[in-house]
Protein backbone atom coordinates (compact mmCIF):
# COMPACT_ATOMS: atom_id res chain seq x y z
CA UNK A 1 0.00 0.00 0.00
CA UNK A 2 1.47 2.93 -0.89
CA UNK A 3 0.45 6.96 -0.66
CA UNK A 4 1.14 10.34 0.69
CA UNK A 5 1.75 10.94 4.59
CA UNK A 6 -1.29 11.30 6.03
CA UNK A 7 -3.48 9.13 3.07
CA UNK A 8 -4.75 6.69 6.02
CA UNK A 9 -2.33 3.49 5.43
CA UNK A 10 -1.03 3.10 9.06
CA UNK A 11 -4.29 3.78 10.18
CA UNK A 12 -6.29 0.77 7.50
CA UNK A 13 -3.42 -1.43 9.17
CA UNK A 14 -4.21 -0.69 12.46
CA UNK A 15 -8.17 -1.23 12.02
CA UNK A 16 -6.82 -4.79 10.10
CA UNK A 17 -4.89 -5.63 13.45
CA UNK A 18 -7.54 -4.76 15.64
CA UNK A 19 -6.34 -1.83 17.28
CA UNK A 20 -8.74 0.87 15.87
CA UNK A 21 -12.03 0.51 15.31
CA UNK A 22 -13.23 1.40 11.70
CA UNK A 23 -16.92 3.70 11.96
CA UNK A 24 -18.30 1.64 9.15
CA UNK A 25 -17.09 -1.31 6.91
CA UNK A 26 -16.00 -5.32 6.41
CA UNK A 27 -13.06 -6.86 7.51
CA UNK A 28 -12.54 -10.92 6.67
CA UNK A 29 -9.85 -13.00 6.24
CA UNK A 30 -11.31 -15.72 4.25
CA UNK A 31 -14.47 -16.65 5.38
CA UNK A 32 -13.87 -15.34 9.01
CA UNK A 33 -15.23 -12.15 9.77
CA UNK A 34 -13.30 -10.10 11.97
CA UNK A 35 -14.94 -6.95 12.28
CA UNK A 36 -17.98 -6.11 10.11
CA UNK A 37 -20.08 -2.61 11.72
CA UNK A 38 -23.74 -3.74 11.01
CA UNK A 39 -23.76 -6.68 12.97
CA UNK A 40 -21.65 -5.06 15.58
CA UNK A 41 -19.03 -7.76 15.30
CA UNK A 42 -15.32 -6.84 16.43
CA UNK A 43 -13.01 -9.63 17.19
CA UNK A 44 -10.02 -8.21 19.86
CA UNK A 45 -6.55 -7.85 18.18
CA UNK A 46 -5.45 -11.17 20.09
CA UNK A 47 -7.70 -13.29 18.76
CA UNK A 48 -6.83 -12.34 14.49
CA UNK A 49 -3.72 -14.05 14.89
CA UNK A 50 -2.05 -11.09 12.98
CA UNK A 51 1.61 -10.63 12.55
CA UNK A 52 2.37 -6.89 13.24
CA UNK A 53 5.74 -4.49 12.20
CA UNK A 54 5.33 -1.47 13.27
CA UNK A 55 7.95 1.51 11.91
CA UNK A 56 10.43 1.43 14.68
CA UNK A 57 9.67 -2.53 14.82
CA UNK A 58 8.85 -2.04 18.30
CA UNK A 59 11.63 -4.64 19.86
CA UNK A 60 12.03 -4.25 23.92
CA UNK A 61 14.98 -2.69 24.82
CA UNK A 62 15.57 -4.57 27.95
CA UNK A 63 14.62 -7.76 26.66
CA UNK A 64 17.72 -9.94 24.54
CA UNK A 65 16.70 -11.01 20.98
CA UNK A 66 15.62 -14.48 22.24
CA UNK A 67 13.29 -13.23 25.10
CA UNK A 68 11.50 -10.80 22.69
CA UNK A 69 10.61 -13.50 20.13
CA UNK A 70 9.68 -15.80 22.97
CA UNK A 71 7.26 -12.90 24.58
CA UNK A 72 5.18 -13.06 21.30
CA UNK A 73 5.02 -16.83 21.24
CA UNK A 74 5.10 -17.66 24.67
CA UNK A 75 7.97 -20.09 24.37
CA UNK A 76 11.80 -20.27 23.13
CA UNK A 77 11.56 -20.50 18.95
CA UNK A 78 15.49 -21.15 18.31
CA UNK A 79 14.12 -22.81 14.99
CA UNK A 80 12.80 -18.73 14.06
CA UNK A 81 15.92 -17.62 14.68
CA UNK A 82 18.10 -20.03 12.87
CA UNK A 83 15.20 -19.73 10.01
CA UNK A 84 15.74 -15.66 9.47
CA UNK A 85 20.00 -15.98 10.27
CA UNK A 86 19.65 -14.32 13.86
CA UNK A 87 20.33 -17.25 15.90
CA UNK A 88 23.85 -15.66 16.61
CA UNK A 89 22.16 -12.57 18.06
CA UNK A 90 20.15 -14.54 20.63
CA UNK A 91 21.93 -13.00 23.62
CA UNK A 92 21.85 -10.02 22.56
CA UNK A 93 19.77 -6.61 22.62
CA UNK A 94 18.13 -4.60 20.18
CA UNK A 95 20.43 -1.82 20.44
CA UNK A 96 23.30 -3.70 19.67
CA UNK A 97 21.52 -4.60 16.33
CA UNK A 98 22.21 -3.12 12.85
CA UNK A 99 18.40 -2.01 11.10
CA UNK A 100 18.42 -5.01 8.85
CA UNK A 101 19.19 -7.01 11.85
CA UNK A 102 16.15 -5.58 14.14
CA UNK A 103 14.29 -6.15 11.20
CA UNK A 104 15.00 -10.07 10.89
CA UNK A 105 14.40 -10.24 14.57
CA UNK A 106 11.01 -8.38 14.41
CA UNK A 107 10.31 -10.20 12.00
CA UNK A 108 10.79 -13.69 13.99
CA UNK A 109 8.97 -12.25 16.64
CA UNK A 110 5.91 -11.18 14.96
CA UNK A 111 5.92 -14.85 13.08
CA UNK A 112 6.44 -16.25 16.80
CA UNK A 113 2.76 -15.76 16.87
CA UNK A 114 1.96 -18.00 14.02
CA UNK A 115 0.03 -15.51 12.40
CA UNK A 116 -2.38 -15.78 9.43
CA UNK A 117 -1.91 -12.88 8.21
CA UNK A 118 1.46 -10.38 8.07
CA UNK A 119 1.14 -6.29 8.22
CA UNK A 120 4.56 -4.15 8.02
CA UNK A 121 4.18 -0.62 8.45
CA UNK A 122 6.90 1.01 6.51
CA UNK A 123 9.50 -2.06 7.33
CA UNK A 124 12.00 0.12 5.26
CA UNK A 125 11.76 3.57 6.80
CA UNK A 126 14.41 3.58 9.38
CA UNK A 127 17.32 2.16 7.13
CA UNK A 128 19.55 4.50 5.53
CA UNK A 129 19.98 4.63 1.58
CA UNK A 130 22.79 2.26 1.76
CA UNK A 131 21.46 -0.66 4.00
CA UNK A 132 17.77 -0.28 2.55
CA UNK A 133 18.09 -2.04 -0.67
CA UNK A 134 19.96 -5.39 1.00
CA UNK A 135 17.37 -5.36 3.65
CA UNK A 136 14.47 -4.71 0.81
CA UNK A 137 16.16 -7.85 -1.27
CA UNK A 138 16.27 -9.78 2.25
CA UNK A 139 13.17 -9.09 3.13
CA UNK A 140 11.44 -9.79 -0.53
CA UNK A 141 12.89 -13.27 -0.10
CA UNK A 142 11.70 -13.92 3.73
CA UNK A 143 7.88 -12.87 2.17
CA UNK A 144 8.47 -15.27 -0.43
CA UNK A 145 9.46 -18.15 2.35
CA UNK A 146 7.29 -17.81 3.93
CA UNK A 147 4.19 -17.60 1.84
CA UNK A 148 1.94 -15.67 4.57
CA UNK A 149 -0.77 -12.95 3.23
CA UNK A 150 1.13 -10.03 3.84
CA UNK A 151 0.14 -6.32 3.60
CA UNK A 152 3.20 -3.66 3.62
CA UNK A 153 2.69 0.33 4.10
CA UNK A 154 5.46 2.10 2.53
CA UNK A 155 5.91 5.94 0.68
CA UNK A 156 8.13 4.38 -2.15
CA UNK A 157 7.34 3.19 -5.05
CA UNK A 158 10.56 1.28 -6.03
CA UNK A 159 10.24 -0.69 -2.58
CA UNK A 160 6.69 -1.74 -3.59
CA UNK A 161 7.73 -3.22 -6.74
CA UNK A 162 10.36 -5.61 -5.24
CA UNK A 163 8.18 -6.63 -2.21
CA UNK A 164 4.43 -6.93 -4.21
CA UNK A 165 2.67 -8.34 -6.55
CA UNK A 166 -0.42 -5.93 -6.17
CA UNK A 167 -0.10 -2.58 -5.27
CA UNK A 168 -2.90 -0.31 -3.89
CA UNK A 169 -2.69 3.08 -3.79
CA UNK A 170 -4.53 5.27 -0.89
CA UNK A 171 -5.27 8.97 -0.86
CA UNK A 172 -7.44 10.98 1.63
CA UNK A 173 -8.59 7.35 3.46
CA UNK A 174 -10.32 6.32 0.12
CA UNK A 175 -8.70 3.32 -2.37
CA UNK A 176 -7.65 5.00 -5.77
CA UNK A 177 -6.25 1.93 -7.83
CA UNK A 178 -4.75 -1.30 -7.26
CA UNK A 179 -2.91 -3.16 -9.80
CA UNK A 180 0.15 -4.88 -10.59
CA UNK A 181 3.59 -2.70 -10.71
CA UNK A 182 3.85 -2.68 -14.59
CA UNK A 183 -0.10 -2.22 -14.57
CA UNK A 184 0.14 1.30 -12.70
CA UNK A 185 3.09 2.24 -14.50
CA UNK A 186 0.86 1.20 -17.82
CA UNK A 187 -2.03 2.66 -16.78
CA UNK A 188 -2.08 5.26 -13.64
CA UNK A 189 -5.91 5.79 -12.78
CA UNK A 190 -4.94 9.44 -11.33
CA UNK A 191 -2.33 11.77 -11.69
CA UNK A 192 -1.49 10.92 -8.35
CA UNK A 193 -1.05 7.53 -8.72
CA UNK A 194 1.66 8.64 -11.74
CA UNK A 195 3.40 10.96 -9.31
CA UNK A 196 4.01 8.17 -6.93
CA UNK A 197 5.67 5.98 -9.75
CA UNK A 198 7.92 8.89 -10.23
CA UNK A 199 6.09 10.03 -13.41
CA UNK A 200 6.27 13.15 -15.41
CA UNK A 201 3.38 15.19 -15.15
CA UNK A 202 2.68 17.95 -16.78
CA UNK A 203 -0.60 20.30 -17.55
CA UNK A 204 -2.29 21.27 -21.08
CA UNK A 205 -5.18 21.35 -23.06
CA UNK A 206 -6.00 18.77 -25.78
CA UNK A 207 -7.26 19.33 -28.69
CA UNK A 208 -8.21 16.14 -30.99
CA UNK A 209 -5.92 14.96 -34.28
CA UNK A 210 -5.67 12.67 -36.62
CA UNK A 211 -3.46 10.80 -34.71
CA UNK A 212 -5.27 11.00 -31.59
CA UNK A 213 -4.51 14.44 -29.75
CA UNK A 214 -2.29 17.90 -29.64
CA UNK A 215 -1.29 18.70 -26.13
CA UNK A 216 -0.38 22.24 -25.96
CA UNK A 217 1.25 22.39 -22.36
CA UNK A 218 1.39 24.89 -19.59
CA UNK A 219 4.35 26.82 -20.33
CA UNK A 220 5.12 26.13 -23.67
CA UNK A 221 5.23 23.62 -25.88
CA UNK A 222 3.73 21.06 -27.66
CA UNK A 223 3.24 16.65 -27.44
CA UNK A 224 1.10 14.32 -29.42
CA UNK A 225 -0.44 11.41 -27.84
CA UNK A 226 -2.37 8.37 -29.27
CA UNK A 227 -4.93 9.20 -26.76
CA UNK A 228 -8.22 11.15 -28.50
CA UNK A 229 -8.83 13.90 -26.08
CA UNK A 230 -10.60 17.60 -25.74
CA UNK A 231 -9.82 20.19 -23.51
CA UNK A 232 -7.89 20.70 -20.49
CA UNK A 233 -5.82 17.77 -19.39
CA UNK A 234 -2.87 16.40 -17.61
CA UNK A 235 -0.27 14.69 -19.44
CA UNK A 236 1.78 11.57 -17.74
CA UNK A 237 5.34 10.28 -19.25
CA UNK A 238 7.38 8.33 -17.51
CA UNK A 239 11.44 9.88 -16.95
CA UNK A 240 12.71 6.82 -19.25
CA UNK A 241 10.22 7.50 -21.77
CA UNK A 242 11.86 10.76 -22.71
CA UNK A 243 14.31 11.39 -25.11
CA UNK A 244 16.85 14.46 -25.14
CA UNK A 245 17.81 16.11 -29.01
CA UNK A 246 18.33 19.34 -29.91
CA UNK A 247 15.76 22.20 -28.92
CA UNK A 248 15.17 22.69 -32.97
CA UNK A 249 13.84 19.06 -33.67
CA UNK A 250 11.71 19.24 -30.70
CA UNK A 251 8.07 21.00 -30.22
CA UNK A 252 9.18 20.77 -26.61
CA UNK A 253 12.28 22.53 -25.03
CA UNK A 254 12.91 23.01 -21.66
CA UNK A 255 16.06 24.18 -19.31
CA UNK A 256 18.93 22.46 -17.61
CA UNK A 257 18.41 22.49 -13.73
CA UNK A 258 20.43 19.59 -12.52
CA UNK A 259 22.24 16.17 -13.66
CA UNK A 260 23.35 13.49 -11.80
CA UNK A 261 24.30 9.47 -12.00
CA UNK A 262 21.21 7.85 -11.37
CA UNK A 263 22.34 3.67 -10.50
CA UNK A 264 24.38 4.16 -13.86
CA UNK A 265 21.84 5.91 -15.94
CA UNK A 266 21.85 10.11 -16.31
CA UNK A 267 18.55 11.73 -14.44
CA UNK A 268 18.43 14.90 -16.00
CA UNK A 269 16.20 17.74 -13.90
CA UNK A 270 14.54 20.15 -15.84
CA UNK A 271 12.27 22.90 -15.31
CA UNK A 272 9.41 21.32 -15.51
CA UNK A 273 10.03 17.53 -15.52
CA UNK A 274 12.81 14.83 -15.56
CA UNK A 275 14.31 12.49 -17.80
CA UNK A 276 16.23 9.37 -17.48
CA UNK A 277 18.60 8.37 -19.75
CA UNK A 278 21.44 6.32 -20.86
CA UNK A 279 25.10 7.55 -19.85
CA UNK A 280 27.70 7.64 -22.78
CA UNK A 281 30.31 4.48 -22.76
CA UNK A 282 33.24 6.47 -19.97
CA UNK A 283 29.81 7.24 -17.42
CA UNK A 284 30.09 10.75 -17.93
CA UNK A 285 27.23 13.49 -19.57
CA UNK A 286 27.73 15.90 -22.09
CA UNK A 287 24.74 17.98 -20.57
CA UNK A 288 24.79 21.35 -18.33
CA UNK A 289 22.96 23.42 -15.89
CA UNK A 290 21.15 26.18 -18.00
CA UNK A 291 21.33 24.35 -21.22
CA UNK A 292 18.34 24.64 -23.39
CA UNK A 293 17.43 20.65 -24.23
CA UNK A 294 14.60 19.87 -26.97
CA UNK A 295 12.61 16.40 -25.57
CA UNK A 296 10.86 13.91 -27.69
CA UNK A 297 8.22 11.00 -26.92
CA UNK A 298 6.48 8.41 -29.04
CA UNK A 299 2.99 9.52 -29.06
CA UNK A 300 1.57 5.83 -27.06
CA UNK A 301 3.85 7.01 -23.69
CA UNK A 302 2.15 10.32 -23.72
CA UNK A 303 -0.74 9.26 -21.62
CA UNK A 304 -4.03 11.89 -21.12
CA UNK A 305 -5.87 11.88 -18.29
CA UNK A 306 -8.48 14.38 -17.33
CA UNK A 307 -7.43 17.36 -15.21
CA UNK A 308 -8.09 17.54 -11.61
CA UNK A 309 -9.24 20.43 -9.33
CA UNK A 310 -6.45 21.97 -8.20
CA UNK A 311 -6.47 22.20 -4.36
C-alpha cells in the first residue's frame, strides 16, 4: 500500500490488526469475519492471529533477541531464529543490532505468533539509503518463504515493486487503484497515482488529431499522444520515456536544472520535468545546468488523463 503521509495506510493497518475501530465497513480473512459494523461484530486484536511491524519494529529494549521473540510466542523458537539468520544474536539486545538485523528479529517475533496474516508498516523507513536495498532484497525473499498474506505500508514506489505483486494506492482514506507494478506504470488511474511511480506530469489542453490528440502544455510547448482527447488535461510520461535532441527538432524545449548518475543511468532535472537516460560508454554526460534541451516521446507514452481540481 502505498500513498502520501497522512493518506490513512497506518491507520487501515491498524483497524486490520484490531487496534482501531473502523466507523463503518468489512473486515474478513477468508471466510472469518473479523470486524464487520452492522452486525456489531469486532473480534479483539489477540484473537486475528495477525503478525504486526510497526515503523520502529517495536523490539524491547531490555529484553535480549531471544526473550522478545519468545514474549510473542510464549515459548523459546530457536528454529525462528536459525530460520531468518539471527540465531547468533540470541543473547543479545536490540540496540546492539544493525536495522536489517532488528528487522530479521522483528520479524521472527511477529511470526512467533503464528500468524495468518502479516502487516509491516513502513519495514524500510528507518534504514539509511545504503542498507535499505539489501534489507528490501532480504526481506522480498523472507515474504516469499514464507508464503503468509502479507500487507506492507510504505511511501516508495521502487520498494513496492520488489516486495508486491499488487499494489494499492490510498489517498485521503479512500482506495484510488490497485494493480500490478507494470499495470500502474501502464495505466495510472490518477495523476497521483503517476506521481508516486515517479512520473512526469505535466498540464495542457487537448485538442483532438488525426493521430489522436495535440497537447499544448502549460508553459510552452507542444506533445502528441495516441490518446483522443478535448480540452484541459494532464499529461503523464514516464522519466525513461523521454528522449533528449536538440531544442530545434523538438516542439518541446525546456532548461537544464540539474544532472546526476542515477544507478548508472543520467537523471536529468529540468524545469518542468525529468528524464532518465542512458550515460555515454566512460559514465560521464555531455549535458549542463542552464542548457536549453529539446525532448521527444512516441505519441503511445504520452498518456491523457483528465485534469483535476487543483487544491
Amino acid at each position: 500500500m502505498i500513498g502520501p503521509s497522512g493518506s490513512g495506510k497506518t491507520s487501515l493497518l491498524r483497524a486490520v490488526a484490531g487496534l482501531e475501530r473502523p466507523r463503518a465497513g468489512r473486515i474478513a480473512l477468508g471466510g472469518e469475519i473479523w470486524f464487520q459494523a452492522e452486525r456489531t461484530i469486532h473480534l479483539s486484536a489477540e484473537r486475528r492471529r495477525v503478525g504486526y511491524l510497526p515503523q520502529d519494529y517495536g523490539l524491547f529494549p531490555h529484553l535480549t533477541v531471544a526473550a522478545n521473540v519468545r514474549f510473542a510466542g510464549r515459548r523459546d523458537r530457536p528454529d525462528l531464529l536459525e530460520r531468518l539468520g539471527v540465531a547468533y544474536l540470541a543473547s543479545a539486545r536490540p540496540q546492539q543490532l544493525s536495522g536489517g538485523e532488528r528487522q530479521r528479529v522483528a520479524l521472527a517475533r511477529a511470526l512467533a505468533r503464528e500468524p495468518r496474516v502479516l502487516l509491516l508498516d513502513e519495514p524500510l523507513g528507518a534504514l539509511d539509503a545504503i542498507t535499505r536495498q539489501q534489507v528490501r532484497d532480504e526481506l522480498a525473499g523472507l515474504l516469499n518463504t514464507f508464503r503468509l498474506p502479507a500487507l506492507v505500508v510504505t511511501h516508495s514506489f521502487d520498494d513496492a515493486t520488489v516486495l508486491a505483486e499488487r499494489i494499492a494506492v490510498i489517498d485521503d482514506g479512500r482506495l484510488v487503484q490497485v494493480a500490478s507494478p507494470p499495470g500502474l506504470l501502464r495505466d495510472p488511474a490518477t495523476a497521483l497515482v503517476a506521481q508516486l511511480t515517479g512520473a512526469n506530469v505535466l498540464q495542457g489542453t487537448a485538442a483532438p488529431c488525426p493521430s489522436g490528440s495535440t497537447v499544448r502544455l502549460e508553459g510552452g510547448g507542444e506533445l502528441i499522444s495516441s490518446t483522443r482527447a478535448s480540452g484541459p488535461v494532464q499529461v503523464v510520461v514516464q522519466p525513461w520515456e523521454l528522449e533528449p535532441v536538440e531544442p530545434k527538432c523538438s516542439t518541446l524545449t525546456d532548461n537544464v536544472v540539474k544532472v546526476r548518475n542515477d544507478h548508472g543511468r543520467l537523471l536529468i532535472r529540468l524545469t518542468r520535468f525529468a528524464i532518465q537516460t542512458e550515460a555515454d560508454v566512460n559514465g560521464r554526460h555531455v549535458f549542463s545546468e542552464g542548457q536549453a534541451l529539446g525532448v521527444r516521446v512516441e505519441p503511445a507514452n504520452v498518456r491523457v488523463l483528465r485534469r483535476e481540481p487543483r487544491t
